[in-house]
N, C-alpha and C. Protein backbone atom coordinates (compact mmCIF):
# COMPACT_ATOMS: atom_id res chain seq x y z
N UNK A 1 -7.32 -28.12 33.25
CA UNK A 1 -8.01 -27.45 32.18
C UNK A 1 -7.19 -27.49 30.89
N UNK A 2 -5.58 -27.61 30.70
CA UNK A 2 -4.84 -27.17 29.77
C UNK A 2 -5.10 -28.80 29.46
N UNK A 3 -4.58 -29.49 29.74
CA UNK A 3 -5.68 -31.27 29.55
C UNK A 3 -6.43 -31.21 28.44
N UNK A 4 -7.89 -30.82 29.03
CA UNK A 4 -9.01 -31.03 28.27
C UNK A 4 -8.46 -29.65 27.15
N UNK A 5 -8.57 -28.93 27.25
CA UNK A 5 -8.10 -28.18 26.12
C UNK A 5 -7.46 -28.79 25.09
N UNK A 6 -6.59 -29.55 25.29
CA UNK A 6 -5.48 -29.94 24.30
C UNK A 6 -6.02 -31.35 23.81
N UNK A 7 -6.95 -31.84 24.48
CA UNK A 7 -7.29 -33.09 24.19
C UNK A 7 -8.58 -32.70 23.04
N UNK A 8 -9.31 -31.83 23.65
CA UNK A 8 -9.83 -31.67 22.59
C UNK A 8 -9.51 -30.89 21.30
N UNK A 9 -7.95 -30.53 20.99
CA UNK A 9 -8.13 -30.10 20.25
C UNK A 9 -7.26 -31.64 19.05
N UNK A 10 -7.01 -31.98 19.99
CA UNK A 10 -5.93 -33.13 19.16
C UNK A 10 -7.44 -34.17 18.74
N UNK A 11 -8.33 -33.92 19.52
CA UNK A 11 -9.33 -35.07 19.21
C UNK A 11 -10.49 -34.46 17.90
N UNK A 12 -10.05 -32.54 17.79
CA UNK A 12 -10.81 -32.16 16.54
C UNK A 12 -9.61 -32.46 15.35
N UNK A 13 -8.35 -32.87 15.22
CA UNK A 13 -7.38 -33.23 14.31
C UNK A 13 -7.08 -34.47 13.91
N UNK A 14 -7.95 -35.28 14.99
CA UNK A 14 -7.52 -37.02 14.27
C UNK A 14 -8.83 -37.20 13.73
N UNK A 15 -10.33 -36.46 14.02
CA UNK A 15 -11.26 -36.50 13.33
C UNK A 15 -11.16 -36.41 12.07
N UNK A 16 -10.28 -34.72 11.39
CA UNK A 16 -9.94 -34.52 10.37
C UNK A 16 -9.06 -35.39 9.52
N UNK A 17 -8.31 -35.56 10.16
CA UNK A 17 -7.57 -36.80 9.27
C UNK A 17 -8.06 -38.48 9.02
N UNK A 18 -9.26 -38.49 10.30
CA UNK A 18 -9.38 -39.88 9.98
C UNK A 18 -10.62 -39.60 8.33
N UNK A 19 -11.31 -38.60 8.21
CA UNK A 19 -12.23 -38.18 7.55
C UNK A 19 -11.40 -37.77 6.12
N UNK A 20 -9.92 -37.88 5.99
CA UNK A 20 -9.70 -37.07 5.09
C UNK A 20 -8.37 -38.12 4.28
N UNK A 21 -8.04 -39.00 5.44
CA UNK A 21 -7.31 -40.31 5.03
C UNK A 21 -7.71 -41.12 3.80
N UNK A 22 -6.75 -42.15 3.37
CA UNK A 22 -7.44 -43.12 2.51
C UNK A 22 -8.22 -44.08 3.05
N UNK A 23 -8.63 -45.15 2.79
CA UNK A 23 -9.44 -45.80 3.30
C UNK A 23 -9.03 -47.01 3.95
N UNK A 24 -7.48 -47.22 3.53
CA UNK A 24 -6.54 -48.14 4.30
C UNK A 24 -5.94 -47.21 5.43
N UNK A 25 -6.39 -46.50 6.04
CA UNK A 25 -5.81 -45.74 7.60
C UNK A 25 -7.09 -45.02 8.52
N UNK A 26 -6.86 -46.26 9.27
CA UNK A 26 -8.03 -45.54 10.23
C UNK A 26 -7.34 -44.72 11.28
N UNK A 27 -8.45 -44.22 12.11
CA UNK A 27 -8.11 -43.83 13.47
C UNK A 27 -9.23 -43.71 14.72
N UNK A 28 -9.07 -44.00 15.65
CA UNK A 28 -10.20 -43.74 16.21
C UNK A 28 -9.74 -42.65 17.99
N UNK A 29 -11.02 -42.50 18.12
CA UNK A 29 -10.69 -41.81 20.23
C UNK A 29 -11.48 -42.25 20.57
N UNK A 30 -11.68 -42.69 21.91
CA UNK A 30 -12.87 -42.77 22.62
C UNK A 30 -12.64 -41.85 24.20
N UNK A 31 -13.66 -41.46 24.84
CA UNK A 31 -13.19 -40.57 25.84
C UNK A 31 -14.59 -41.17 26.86
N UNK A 32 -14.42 -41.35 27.84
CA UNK A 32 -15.12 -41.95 28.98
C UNK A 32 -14.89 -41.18 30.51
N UNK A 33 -16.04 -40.96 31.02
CA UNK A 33 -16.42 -41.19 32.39
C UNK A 33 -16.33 -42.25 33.08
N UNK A 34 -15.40 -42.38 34.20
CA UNK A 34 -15.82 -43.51 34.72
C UNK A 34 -15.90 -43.35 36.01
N UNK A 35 -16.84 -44.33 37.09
CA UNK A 35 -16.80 -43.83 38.45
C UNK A 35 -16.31 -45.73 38.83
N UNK A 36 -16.10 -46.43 39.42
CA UNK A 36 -15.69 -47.26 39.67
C UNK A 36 -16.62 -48.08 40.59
N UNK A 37 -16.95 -49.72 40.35
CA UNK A 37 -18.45 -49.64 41.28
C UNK A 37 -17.44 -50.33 42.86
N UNK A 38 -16.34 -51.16 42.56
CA UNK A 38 -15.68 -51.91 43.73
C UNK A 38 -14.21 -52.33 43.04
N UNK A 39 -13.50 -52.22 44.23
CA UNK A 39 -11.79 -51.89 43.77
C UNK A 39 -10.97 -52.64 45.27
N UNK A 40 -11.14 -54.03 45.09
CA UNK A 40 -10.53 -54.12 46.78
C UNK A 40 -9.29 -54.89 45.79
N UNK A 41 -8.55 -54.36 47.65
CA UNK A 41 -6.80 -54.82 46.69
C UNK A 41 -6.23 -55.22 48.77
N UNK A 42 -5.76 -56.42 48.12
CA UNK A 42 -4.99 -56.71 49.29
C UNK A 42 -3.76 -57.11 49.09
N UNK A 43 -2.48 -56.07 49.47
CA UNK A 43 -1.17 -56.85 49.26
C UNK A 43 -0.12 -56.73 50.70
N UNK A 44 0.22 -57.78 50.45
CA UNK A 44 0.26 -58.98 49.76
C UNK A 44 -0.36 -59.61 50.64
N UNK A 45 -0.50 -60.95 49.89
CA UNK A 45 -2.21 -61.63 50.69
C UNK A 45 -1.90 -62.77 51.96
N UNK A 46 -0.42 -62.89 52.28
CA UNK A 46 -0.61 -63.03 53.50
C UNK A 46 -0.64 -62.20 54.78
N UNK A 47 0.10 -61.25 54.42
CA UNK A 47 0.50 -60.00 55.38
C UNK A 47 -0.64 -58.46 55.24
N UNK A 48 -1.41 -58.56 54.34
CA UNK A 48 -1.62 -57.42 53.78
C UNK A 48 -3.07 -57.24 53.74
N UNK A 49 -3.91 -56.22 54.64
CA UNK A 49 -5.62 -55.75 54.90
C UNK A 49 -5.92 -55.92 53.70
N UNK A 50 -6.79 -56.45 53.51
CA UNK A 50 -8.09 -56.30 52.79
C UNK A 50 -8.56 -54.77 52.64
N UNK A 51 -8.83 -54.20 51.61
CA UNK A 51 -10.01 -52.91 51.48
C UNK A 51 -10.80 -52.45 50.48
N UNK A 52 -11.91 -52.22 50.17
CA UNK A 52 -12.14 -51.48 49.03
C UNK A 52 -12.58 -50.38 49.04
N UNK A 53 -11.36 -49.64 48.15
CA UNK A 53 -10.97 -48.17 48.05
C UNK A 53 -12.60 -47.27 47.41
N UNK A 54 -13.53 -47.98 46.72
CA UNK A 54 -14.26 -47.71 46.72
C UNK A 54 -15.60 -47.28 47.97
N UNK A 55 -15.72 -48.43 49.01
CA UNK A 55 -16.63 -48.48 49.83
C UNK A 55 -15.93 -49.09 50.61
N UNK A 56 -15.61 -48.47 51.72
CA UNK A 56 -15.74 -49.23 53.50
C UNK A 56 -16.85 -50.11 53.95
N UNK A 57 -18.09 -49.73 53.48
CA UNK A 57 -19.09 -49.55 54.55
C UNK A 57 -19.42 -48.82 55.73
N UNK A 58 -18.60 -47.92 55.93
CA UNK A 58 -18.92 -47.23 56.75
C UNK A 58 -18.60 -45.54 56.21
N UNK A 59 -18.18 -45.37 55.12
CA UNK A 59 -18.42 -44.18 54.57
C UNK A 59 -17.55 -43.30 54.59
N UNK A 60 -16.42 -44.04 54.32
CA UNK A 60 -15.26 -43.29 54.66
C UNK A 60 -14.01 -43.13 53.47
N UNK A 61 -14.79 -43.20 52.38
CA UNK A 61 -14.21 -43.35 51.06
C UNK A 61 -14.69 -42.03 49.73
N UNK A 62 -14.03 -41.45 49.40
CA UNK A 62 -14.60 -40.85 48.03
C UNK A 62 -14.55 -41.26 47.10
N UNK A 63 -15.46 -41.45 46.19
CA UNK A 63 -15.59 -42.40 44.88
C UNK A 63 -15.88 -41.18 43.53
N UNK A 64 -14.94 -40.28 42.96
CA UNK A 64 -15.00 -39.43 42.39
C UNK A 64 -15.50 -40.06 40.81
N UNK A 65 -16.19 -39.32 40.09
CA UNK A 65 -15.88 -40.14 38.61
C UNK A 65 -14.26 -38.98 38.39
N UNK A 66 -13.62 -39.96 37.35
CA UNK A 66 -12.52 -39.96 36.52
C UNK A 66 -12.92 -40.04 35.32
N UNK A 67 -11.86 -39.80 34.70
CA UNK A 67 -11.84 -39.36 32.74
C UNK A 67 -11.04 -40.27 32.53
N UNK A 68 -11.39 -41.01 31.78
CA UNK A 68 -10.54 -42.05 31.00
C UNK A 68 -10.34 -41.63 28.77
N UNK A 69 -9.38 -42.38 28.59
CA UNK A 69 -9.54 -42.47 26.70
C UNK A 69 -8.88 -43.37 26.01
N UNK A 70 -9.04 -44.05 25.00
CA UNK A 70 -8.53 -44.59 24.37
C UNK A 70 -7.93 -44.58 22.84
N UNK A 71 -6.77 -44.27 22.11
CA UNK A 71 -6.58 -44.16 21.09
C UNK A 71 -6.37 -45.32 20.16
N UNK A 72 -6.53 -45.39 19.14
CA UNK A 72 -6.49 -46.58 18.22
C UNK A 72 -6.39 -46.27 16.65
N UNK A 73 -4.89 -46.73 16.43
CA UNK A 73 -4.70 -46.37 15.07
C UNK A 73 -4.83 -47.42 14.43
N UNK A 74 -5.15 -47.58 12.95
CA UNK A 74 -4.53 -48.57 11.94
C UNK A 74 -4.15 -49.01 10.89
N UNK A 75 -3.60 -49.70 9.92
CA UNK A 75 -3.46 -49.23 8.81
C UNK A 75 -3.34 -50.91 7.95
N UNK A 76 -3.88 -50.85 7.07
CA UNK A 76 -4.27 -51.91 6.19
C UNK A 76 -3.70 -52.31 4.78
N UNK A 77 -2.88 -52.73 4.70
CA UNK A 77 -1.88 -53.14 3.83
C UNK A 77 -1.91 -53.24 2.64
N UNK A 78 -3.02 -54.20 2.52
CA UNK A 78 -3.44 -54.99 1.17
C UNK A 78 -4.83 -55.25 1.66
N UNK A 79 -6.03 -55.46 0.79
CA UNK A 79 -6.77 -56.11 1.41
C UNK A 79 -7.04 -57.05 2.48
N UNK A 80 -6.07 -57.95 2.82
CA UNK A 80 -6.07 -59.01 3.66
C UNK A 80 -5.03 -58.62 5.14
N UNK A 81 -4.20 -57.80 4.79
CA UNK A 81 -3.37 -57.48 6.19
C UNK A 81 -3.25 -56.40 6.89
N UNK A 82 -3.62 -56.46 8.12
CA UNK A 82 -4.14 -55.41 9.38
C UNK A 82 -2.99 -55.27 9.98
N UNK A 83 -2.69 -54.17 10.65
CA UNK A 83 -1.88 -53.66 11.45
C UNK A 83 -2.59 -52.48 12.55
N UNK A 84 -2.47 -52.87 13.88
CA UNK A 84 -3.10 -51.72 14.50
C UNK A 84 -2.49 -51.52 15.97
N UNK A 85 -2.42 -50.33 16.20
CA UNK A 85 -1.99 -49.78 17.31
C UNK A 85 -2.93 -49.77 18.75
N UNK A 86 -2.84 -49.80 19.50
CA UNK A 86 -3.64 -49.01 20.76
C UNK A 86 -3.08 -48.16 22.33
N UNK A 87 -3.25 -47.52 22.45
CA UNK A 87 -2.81 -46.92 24.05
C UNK A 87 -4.13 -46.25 24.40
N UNK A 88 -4.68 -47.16 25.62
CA UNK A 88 -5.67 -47.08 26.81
C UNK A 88 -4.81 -46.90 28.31
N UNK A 89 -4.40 -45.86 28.86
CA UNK A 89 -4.05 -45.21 29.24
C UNK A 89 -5.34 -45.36 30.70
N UNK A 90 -5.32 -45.57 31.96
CA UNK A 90 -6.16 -45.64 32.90
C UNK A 90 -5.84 -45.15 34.23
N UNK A 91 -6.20 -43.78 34.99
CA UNK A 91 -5.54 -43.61 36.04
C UNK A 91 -6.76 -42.97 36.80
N UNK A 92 -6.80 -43.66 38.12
CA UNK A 92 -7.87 -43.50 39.07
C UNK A 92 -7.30 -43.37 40.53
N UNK A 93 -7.57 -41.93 41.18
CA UNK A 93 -7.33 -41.96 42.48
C UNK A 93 -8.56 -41.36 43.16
N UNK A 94 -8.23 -41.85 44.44
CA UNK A 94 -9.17 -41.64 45.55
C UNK A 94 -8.64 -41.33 47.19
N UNK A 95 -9.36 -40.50 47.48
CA UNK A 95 -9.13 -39.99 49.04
C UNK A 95 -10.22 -41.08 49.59
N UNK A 96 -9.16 -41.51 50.93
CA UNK A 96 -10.02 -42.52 51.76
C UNK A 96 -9.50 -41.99 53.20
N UNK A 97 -9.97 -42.87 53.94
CA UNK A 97 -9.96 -42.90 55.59
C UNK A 97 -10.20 -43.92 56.15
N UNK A 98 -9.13 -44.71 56.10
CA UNK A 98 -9.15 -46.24 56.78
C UNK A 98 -10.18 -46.13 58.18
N UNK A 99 -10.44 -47.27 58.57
CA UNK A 99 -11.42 -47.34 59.61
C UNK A 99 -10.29 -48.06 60.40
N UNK A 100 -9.41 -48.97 60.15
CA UNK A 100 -8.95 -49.42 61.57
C UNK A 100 -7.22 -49.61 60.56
N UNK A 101 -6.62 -50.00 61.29
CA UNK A 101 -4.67 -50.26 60.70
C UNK A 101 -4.92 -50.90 59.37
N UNK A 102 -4.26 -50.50 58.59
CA UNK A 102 -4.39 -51.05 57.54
C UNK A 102 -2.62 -51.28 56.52
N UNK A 103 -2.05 -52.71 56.48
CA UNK A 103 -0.82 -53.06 56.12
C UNK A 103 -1.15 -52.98 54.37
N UNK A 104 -0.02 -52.36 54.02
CA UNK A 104 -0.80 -52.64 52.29
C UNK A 104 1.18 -52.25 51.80
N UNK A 105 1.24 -53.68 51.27
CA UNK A 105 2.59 -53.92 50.62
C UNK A 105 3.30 -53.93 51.97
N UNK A 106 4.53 -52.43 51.79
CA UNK A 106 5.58 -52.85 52.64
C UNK A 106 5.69 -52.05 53.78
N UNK A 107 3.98 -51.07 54.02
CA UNK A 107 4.42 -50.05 54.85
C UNK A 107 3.10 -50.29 55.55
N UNK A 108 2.61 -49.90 56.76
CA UNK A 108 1.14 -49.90 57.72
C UNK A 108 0.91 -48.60 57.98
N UNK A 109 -0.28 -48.36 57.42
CA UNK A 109 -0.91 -47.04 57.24
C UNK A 109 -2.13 -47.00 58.91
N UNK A 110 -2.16 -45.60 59.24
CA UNK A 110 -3.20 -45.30 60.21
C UNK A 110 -4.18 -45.20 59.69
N UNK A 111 -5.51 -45.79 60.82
CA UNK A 111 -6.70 -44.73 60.77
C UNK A 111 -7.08 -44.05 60.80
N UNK A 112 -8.30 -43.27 60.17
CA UNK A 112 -8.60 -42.08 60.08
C UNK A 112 -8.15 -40.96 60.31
N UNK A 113 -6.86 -40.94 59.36
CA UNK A 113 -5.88 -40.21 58.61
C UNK A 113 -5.88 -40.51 56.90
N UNK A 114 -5.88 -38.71 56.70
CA UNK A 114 -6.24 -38.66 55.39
C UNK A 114 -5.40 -39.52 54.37
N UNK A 115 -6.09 -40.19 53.84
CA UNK A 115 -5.09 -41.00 52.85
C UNK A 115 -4.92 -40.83 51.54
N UNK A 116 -4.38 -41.39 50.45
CA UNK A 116 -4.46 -41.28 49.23
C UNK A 116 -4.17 -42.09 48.07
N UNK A 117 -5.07 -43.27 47.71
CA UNK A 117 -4.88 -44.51 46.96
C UNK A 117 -4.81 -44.10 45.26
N UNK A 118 -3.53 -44.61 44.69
CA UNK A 118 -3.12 -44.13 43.27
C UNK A 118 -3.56 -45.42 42.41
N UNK A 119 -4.26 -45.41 41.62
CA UNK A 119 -4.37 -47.17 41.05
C UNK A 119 -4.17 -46.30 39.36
N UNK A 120 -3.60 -47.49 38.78
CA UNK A 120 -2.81 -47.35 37.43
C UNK A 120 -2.95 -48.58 36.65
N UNK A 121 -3.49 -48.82 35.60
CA UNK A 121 -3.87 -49.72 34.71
C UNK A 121 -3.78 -49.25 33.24
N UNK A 122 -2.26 -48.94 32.67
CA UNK A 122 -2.50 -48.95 31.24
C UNK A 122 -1.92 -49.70 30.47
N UNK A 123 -2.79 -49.12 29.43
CA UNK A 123 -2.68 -50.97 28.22
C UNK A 123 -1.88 -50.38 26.82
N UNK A 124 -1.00 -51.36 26.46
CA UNK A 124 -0.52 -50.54 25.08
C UNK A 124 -0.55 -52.01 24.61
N UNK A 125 -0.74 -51.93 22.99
CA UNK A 125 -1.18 -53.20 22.05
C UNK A 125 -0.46 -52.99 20.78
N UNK A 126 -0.31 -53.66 20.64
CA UNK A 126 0.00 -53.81 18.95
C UNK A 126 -0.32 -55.40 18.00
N UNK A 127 -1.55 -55.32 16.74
CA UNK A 127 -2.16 -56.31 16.67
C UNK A 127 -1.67 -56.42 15.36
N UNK A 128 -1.46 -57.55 14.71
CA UNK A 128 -1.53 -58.20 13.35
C UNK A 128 -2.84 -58.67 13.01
N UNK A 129 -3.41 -58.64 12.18
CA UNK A 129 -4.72 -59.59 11.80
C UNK A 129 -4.69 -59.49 10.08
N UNK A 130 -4.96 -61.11 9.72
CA UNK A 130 -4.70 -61.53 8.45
C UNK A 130 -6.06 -61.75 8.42
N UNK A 131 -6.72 -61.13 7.08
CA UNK A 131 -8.67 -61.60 6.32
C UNK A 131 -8.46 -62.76 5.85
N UNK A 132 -9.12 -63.77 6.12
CA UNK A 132 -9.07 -64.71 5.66
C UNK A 132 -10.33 -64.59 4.58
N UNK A 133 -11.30 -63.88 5.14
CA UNK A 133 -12.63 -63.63 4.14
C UNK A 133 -12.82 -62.35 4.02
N UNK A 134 -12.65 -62.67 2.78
CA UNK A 134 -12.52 -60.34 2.42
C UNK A 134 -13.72 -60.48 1.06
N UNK A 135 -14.99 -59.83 1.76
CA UNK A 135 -15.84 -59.75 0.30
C UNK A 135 -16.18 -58.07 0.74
N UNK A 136 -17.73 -57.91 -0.68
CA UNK A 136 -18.16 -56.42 -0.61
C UNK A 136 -19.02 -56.46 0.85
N UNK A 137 -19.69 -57.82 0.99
CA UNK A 137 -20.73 -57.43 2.11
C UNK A 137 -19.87 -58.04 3.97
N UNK A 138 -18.77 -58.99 3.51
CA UNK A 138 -17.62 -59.57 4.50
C UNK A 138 -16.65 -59.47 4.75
N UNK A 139 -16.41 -59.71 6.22
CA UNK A 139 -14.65 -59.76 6.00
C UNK A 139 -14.67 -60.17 7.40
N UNK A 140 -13.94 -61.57 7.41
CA UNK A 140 -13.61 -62.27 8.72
C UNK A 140 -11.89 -61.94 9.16
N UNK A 141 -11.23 -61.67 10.32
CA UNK A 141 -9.74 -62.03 10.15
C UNK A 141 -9.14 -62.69 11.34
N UNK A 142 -8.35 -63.48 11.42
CA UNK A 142 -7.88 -63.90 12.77
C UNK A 142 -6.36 -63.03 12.58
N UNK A 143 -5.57 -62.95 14.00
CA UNK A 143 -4.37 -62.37 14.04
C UNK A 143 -4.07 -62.19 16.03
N UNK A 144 -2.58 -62.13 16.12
CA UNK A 144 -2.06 -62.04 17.48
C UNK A 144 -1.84 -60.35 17.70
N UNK A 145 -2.25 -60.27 19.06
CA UNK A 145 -1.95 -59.15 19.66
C UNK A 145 -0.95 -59.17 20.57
N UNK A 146 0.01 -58.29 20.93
CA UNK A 146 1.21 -58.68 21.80
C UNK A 146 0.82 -57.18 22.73
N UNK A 147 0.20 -57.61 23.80
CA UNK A 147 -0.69 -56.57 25.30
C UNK A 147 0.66 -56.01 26.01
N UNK A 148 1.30 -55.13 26.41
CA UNK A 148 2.11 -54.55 27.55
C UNK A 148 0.81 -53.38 28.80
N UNK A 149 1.05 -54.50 29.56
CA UNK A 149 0.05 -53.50 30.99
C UNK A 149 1.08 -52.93 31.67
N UNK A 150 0.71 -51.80 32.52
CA UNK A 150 2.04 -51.00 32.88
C UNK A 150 0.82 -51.10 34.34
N UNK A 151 0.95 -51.12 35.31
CA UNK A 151 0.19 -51.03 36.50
C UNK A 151 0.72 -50.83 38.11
N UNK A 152 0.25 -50.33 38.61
CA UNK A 152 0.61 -49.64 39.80
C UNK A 152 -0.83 -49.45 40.91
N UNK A 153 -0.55 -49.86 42.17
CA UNK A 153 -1.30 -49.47 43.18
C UNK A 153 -0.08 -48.80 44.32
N UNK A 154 -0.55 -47.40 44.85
CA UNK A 154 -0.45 -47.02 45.41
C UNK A 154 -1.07 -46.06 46.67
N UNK A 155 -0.35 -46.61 47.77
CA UNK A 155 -1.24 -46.06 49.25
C UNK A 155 0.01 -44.88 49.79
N UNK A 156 -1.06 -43.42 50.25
CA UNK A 156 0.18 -42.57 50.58
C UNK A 156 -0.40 -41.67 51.40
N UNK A 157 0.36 -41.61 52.66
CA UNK A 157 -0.36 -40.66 53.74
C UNK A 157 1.07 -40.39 54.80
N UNK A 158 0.71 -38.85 55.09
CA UNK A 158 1.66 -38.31 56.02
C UNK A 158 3.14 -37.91 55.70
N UNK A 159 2.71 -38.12 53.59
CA UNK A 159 4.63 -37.90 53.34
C UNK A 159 4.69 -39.20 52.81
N UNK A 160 4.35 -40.47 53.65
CA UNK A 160 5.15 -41.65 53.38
C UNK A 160 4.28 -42.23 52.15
N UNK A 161 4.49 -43.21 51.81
CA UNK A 161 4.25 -44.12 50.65
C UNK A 161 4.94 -45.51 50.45
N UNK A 162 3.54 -46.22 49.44
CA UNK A 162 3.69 -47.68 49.76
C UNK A 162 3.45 -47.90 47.60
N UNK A 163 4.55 -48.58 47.16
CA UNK A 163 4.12 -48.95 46.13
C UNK A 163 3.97 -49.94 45.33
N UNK A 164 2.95 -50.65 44.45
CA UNK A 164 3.30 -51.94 44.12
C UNK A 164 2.84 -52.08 42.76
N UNK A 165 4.32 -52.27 42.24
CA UNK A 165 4.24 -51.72 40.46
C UNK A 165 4.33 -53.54 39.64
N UNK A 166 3.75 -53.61 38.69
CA UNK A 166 3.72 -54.52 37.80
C UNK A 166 3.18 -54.64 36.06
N UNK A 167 4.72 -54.28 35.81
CA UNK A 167 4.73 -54.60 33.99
C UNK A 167 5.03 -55.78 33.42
N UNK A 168 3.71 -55.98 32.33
CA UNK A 168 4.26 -57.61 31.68
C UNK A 168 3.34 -57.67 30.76
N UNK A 169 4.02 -58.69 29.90
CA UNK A 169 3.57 -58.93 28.52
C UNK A 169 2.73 -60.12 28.11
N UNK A 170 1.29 -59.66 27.55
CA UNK A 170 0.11 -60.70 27.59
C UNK A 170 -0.05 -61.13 25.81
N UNK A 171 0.43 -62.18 25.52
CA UNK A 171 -0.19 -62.41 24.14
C UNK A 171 -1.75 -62.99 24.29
N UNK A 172 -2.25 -62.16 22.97
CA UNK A 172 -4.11 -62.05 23.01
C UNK A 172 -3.90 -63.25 21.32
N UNK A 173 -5.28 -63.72 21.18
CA UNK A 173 -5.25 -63.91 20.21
C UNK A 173 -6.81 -63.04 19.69
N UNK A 174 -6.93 -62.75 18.73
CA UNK A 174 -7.87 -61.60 18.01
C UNK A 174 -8.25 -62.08 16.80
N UNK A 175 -9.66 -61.78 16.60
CA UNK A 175 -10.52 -62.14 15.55
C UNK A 175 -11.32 -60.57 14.92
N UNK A 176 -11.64 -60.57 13.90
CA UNK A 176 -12.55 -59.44 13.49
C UNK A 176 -13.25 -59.66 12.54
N UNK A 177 -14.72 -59.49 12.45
CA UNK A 177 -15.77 -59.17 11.77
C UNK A 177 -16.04 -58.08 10.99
């Protein structure tokens, strides 16, 4: 609850400022529901069950919706040069109940024993973009984004735990209209 409280109040203060800024500083939020439709993860893929944490098929999974958001700052130089921020931030867990042994990374989890799958997907960005066409009714720009994903799956039951973390750096290339 202290969460949403605070989120919304930081999300009635970047309103104000994005409304009260110059016109070279944006800002934006976005805030989302999400329920997840299929999530199978097998590690590692010679040693490691197959599952999706979403659906068994046999009904032995909770598929909760989650709250997701995204922030996005930016700020504009000169007419022609962009600078912009982002942190999309993504964290989804779920209570399951394996149906039969299930190996995932470096540890073998039981059946139908309460379990608890942690999945982690966040994105932080930082973009350049140069206008190549800057009018009253246009404005085209190309520019590189340099992506850091921070990500994690994790399986955890009885105390123990299994984790399998992976950070790395994605160059995007980016266009805007």
């Amino acid at each position: 609850m202290k969460f949403i409280l605070r989120l919304g109040i930081f999300s009635i203060l970047l309103l104000y400022i994005s409304f009260s800024a110059s016109a070279q500083f944006m800002a934006e939020a976005e805030f989302n529901i999400l329920k997840t439709g299929y999530n199978k993860i097998q590690v590692s893929r010679t040693e490691g069950t197959r599952f999706n944490v979403v659906d068994d098929g046999n009904g032995n999974f909770d598929n909760k919706a989650s709250f997701a958001y995204r922030l996005r700052v930016g700020y504009r130089f000169t007419n022609r040069h962009n600078v912009f921020g982002l942190f999309a931030p993504l964290q989804v867990s779920y209570n399951v109940n394996f149906d039969k042994t299930t190996r995932f990374f470096e540890e073998t989890f039981l059946p139908l024993v309460d379990t608890k799958v942690n999945y982690q997907f966040n994105s932080y960005r930082l973009t350049y973009r140069y206008g190549f066409v800057v009018t009253d009714k246009a404005r085209l720009g190309v520019g590189l984004t340099g992506k850091i994903r921070d990500a994690f799956i994790e399986v955890e039951q009885n105390g123990g735990s299994s984790k399998k973390s992976n950070v790395g750096f994605v160059p995007l290339w980016t266009y805007g209209i």
